[in-house]
Protein backbone atom coordinates (compact mmCIF):
# COMPACT_ATOMS: atom_id res chain seq x y z
CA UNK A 1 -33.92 27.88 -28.44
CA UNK A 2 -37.62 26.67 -28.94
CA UNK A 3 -37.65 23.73 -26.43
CA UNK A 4 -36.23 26.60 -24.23
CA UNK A 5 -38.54 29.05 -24.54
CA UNK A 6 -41.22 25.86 -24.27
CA UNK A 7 -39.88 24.98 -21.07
CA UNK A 8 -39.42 27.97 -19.56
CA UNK A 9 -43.07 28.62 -20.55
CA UNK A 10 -44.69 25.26 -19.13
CA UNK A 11 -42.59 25.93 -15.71
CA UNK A 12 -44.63 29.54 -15.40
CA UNK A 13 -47.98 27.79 -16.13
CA UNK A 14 -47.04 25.31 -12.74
CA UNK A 15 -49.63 24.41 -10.42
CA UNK A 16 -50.22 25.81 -7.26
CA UNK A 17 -50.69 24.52 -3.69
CA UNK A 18 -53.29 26.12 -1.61
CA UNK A 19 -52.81 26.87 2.15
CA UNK A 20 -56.59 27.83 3.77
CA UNK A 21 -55.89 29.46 6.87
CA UNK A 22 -58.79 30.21 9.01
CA UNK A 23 -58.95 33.75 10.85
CA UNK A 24 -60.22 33.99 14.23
CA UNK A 25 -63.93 32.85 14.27
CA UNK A 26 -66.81 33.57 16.68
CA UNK A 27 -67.29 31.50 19.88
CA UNK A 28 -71.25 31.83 20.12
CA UNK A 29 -73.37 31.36 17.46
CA UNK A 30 -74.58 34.80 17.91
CA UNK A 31 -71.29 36.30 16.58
CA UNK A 32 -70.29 35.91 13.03
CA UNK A 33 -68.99 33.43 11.00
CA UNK A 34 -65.15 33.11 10.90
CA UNK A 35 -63.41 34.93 7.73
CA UNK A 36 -61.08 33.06 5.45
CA UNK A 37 -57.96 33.78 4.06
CA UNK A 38 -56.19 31.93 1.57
CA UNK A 39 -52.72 31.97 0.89
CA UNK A 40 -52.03 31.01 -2.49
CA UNK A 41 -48.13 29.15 -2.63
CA UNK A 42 -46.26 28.53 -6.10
CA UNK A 43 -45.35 24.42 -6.63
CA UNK A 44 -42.13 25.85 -7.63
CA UNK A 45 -41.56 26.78 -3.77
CA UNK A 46 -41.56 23.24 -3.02
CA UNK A 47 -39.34 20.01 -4.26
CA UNK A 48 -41.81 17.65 -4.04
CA UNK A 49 -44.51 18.79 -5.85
CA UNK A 50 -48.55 17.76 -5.14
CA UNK A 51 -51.73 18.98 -6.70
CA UNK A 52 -53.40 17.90 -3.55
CA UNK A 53 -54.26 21.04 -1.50
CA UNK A 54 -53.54 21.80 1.98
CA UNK A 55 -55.73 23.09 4.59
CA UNK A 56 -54.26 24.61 7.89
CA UNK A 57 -56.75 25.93 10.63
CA UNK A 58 -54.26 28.05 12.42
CA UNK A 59 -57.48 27.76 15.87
CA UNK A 60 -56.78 23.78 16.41
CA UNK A 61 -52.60 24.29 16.40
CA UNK A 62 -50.44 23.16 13.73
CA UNK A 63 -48.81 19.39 13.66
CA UNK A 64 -45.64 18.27 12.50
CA UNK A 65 -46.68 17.94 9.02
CA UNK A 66 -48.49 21.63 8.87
CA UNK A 67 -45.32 22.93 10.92
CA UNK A 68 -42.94 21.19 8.31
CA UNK A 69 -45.19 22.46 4.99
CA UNK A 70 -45.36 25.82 6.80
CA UNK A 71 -41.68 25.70 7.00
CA UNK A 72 -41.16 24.53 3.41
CA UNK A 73 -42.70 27.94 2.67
CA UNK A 74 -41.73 30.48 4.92
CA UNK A 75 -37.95 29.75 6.19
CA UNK A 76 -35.53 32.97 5.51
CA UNK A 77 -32.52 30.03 4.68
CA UNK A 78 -35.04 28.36 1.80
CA UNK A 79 -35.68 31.42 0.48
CA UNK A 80 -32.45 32.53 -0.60
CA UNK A 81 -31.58 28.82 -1.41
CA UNK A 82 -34.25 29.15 -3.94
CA UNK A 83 -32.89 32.24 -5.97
CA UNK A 84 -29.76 30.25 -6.30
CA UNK A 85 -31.78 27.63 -8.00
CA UNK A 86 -33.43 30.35 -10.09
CA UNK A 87 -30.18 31.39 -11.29
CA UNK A 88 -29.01 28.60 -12.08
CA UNK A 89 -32.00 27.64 -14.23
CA UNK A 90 -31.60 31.56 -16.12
CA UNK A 91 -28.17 30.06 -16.86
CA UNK A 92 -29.17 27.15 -17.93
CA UNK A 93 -31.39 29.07 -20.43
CA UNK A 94 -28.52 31.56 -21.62
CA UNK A 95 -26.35 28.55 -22.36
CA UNK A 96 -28.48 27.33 -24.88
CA UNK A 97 -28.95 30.57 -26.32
CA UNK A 98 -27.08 30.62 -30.11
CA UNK A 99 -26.05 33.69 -31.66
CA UNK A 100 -28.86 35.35 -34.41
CA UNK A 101 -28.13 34.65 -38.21
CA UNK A 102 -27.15 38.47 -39.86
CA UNK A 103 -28.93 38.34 -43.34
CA UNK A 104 -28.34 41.56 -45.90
CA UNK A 105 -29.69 43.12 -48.19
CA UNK A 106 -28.21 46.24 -50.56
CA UNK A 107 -29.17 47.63 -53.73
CA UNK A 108 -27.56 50.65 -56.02
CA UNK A 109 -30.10 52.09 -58.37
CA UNK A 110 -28.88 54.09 -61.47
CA UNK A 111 -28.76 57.66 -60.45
CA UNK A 112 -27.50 59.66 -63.19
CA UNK A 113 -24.87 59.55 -66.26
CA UNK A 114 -25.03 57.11 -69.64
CA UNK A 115 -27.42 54.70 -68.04
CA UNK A 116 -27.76 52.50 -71.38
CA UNK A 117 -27.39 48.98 -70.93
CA UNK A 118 -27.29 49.72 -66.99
CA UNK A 119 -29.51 48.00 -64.51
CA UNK A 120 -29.52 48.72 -60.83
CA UNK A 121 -27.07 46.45 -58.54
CA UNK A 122 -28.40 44.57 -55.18
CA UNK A 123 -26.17 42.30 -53.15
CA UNK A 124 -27.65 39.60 -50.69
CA UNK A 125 -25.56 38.06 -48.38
CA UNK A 126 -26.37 36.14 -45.24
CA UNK A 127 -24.02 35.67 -42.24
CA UNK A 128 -24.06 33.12 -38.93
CA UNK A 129 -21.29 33.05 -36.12
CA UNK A 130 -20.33 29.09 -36.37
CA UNK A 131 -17.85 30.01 -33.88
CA UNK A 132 -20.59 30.03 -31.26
CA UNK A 133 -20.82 26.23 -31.64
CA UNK A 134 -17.35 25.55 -30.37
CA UNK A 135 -18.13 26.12 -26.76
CA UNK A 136 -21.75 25.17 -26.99
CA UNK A 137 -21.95 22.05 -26.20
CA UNK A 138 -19.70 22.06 -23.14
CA UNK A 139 -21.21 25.57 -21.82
CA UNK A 140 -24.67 23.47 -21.85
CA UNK A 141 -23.13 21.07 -20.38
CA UNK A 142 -21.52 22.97 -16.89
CA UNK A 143 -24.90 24.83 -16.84
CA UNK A 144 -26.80 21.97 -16.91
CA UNK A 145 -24.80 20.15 -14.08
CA UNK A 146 -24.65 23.50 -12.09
CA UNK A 147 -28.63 23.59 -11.86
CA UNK A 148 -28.91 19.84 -10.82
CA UNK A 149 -26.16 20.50 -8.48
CA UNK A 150 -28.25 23.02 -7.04
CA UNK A 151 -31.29 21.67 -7.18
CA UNK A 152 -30.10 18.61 -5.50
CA UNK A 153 -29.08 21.27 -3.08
CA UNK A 154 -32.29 22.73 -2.90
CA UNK A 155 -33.75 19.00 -1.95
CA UNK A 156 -31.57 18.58 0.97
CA UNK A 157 -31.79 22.21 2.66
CA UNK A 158 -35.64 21.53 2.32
CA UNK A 159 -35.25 17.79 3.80
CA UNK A 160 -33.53 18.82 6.34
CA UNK A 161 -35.60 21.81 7.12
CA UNK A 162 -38.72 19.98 7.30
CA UNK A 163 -37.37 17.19 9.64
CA UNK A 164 -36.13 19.92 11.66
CA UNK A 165 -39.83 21.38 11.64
CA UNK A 166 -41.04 17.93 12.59
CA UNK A 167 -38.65 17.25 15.46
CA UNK A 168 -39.25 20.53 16.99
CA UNK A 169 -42.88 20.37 17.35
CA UNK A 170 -42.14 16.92 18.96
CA UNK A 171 -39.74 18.70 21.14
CA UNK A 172 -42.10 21.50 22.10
CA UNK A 173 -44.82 19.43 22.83
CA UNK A 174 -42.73 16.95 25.04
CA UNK A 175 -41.37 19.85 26.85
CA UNK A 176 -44.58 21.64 27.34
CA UNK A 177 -45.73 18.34 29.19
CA UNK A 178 -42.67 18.36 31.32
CA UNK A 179 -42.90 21.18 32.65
CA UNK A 180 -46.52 20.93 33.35
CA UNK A 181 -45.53 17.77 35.90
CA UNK A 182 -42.40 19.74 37.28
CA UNK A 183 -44.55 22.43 38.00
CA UNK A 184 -47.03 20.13 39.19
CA UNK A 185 -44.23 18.78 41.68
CA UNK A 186 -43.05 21.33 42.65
CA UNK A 187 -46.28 22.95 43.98
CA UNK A 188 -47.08 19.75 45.69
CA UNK A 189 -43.26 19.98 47.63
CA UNK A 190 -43.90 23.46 48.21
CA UNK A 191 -47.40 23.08 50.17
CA UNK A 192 -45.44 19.90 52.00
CA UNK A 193 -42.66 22.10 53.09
CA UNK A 194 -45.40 24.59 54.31
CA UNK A 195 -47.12 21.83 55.93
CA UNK A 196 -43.47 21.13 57.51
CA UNK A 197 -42.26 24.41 58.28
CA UNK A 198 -46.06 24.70 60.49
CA UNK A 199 -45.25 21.25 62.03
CA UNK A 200 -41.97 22.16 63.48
CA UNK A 201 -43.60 25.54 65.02
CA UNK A 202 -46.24 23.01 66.39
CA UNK A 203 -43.01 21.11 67.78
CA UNK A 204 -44.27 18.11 66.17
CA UNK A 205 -41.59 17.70 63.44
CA UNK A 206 -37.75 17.97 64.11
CA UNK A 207 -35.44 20.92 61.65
CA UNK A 208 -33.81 18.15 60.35
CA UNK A 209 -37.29 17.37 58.81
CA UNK A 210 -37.67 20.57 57.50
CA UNK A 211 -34.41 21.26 55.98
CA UNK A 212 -34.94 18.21 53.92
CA UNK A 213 -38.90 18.75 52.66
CA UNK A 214 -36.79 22.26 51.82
CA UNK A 215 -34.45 20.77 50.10
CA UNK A 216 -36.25 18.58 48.18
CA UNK A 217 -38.43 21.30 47.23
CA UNK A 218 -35.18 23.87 46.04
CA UNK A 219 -34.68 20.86 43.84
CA UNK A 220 -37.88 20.51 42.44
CA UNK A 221 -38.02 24.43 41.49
CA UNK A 222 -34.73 24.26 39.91
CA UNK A 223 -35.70 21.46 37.95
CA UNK A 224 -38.60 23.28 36.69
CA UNK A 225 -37.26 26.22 36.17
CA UNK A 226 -34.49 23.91 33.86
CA UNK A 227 -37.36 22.00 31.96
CA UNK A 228 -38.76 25.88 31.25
CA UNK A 229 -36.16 27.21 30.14
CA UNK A 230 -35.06 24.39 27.37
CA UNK A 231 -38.76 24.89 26.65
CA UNK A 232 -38.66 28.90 25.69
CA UNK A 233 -35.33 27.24 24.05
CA UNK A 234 -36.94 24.92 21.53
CA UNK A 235 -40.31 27.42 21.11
CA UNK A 236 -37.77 29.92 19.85
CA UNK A 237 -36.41 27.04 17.80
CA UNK A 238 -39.62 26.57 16.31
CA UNK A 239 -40.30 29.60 15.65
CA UNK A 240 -36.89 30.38 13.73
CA UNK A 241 -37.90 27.37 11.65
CA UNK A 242 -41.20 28.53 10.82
CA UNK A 243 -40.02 32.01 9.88
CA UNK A 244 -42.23 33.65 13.00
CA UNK A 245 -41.45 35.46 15.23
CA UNK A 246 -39.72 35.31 18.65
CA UNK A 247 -42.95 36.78 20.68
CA UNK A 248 -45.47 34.70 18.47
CA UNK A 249 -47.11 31.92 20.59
CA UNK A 250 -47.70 28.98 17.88
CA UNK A 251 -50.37 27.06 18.80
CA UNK A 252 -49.48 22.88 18.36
């Protein structure tokens, strides 16, 4: 019961890992300073725990490594996945919880009547449950195995989640690039099939001409309109990962 109550203890006296997130500053230098917040976030919320601290200026974009921490942190899924492994370590401190011992204590004194060579009568007695240590050892035992089996679970979901963070961020930014060409493309096939359609007015180009600068160009819009749309896709992502969201714009 000591070591217990010693560990339970030393795991509310855990470090911390600090997240500085800069509010919106001042563009001039006439305006005033940008205002700090910081957002303190319990070791415990993490697996792999680091007394180094973090710093996150939310006006430069996030990276993979902010996006995965921020994650780590804020994910819906990771935060009910923790209060499993908070159960299972308030189990794991009722299973090595042993009954009280009962101790007694009575005493008669001589009230009335012949009270010669009387002398008032105590009992003592003192009682423990040794029954309790028949399933003690194996009730330890499952608890102990339930908590690292959910704690290993704990590691994973957070693994995964993190990688997931990383990869989108990749994805997003990828995407965001793509699109900027297919747009890019497809305004430069759009001002040729202009150019076109004026050309065949002029007499100077054939339809046959124009109905394949048209073409070409209906295939460049669909295109981007494709690469847009998986990128509003994997932004969403993103933002389901990071526990934002769907009309928050996260800068990367």
């Amino acid at each position: 019961m000591r070591l217990s109550n010693i560990y339970f203890r030393s795991c509310l006296l855990s470090f911390s890992i600090a997240i500085f997130i800069a509010g919106p500053g001042a563009e001039s230098s006439v305006q005033a300073a940008p205002i700090e917040m910081t957002l303190r976030i319990p070791a415990s919320h993490f697996q792999n725990r680091s007394p180094e601290e973090l710093s996150v200026d939310l006006r430069r974009g996030i990276g993979p490594d902010d996006a995965a921490t921020i994650a780590l942190y804020s994910n819906p899924a990771l935060r009910a996945i923790r209060d499993r492994r908070g159960l299972a370590a308030a189990q794991l401190i009722q299973a090595g919880i042993l009954p009280n011992p009962v101790v007694s204590y009575a005493r008669d004194y001589v009230t009335g009547g012949s009270t010669a060579g009387t002398r008032d009568g105590y009992t003592f007695s003192a009682g423990w449950e040794f029954s309790a240590l028949i399933p003690f050892l194996p009730k330890q035992t499952a608890a102990r195995k339930n908590f690292q089996a959910v704690d290993l679970d704990v590691a994973w979901q957070e693994w995964q989640i993190a990688v997931s963070a990383r990869m989108a961020v990749y994805r997003v930014v990828g995407l965001d690039a793509q699109a900027a060409q297919a747009r890019e493309a497809n305004e430069g096939l759009q001002q040729s099939t202009d150019a076109m359609r004026k050309a065949v007015d002029a007499h100077e180009k054939t339809v046959l001409d124009l109905a394949a600068a048209e073409s070409a160009s209906q295939d460049s819009r669909a295109t981007m309109l494709a690469v847009e749309q998986e990128f509003e896709k994997q932004r969403l992502g993103l933002n389901k990962i990071l526990g934002a969201g769907p009309d928050r714009k996260v800068a990367l």
